[in-house]
Protein backbone atom coordinates (compact mmCIF):
# COMPACT_ATOMS: atom_id res chain seq x y z
CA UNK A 1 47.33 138.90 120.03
CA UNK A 2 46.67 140.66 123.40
CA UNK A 3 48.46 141.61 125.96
CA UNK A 4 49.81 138.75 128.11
CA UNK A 5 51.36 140.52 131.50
CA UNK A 6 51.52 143.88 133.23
CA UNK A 7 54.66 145.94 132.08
CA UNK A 8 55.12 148.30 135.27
CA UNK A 9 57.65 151.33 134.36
CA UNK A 10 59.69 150.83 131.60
CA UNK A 11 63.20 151.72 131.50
CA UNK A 12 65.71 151.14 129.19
CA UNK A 13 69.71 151.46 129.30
CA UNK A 14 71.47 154.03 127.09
CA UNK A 15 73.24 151.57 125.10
CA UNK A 16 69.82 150.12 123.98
CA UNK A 17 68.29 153.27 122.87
CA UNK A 18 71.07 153.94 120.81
CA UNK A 19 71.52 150.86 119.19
CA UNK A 20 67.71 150.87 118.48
CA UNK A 21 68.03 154.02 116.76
CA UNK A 22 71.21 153.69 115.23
CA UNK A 23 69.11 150.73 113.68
CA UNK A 24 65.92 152.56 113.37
CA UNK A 25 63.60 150.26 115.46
CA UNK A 26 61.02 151.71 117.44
CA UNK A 27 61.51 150.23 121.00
CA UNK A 28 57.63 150.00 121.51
CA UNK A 29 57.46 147.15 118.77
CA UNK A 30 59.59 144.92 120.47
CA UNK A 31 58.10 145.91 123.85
CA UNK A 32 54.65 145.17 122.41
CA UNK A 33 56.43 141.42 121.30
CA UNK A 34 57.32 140.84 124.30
CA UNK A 35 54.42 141.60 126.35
CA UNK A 36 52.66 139.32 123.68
CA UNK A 37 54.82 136.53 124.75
CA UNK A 38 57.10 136.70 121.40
CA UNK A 39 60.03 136.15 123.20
CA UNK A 40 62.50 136.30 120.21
CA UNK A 41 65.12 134.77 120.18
CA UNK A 42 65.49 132.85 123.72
CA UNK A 43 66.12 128.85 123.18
CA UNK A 44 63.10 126.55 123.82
CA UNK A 45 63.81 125.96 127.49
CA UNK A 46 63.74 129.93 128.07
CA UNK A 47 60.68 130.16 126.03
CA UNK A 48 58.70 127.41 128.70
CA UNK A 49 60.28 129.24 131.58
CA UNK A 50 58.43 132.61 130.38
CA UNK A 51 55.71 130.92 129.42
CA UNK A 52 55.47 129.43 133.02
CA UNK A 53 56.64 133.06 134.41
CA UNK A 54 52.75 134.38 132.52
CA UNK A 55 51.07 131.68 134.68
CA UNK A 56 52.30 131.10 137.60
CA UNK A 57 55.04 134.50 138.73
CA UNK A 58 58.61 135.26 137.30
CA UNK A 59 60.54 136.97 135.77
CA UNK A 60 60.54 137.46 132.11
CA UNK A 61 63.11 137.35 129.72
CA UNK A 62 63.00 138.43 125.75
CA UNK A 63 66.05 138.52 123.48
CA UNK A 64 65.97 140.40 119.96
CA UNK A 65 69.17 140.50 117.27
CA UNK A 66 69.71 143.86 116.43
CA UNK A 67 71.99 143.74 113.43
CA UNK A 68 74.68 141.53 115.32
CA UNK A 69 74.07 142.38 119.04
CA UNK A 70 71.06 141.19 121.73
CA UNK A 71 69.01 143.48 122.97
CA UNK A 72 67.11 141.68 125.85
CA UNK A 73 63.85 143.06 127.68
CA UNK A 74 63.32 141.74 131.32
CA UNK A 75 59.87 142.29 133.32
CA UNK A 76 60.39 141.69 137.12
CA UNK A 77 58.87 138.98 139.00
CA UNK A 78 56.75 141.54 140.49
CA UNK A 79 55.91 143.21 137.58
CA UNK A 80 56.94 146.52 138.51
CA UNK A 81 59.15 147.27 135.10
CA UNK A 82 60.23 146.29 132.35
CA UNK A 83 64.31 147.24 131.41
CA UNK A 84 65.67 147.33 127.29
CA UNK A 85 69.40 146.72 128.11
CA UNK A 86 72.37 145.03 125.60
CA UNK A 87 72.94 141.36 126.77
CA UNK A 88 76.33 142.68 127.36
CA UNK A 89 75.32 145.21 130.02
CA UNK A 90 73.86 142.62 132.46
């Protein structure tokens, strides 16, 4: 599957990098997921609003279980970045 959207930078929070390596996940696979439009594990309604976000402009929202936390990634409307931050953090 190709690429769906522009990244811009990508940042990502402390908390996130640690937790992916405490898990030993390699932030660019989920990065590549979510630019693919695998959005994880958002509900259905979440899912259409990204998938509408690809089309049309907004922001984009991906959620990924990392042992028992969420680890979302978020591309701005504008596509300018893309931030890896724990669901608690926002």
């Amino acid at each position: 599957m190709s690429a769906r959207f522009k990244l811009g930078q990508i940042l990502s929070t402390t908390a996130a990098k640690q937790t992916l390596a405490n898990a030993q996940i390699d932030p660019r696979h989920l990065i590549m997921r979510h630019r693919q439009g695998d959005w994880g594990d958002v509900c259905e309604e979440d899912a259409e609003l990204n998938n509408d976000a690809v089309k049309y402009g907004g922001r984009l929202l991906s959620s990924y279980l990392i042992g028992d936390e969420k680890l979302w990634i978020i591309t701005e409307a504008d596509r300018s970045a893309t931030t890896l931050l724990m669901a608690d953090e926002y």
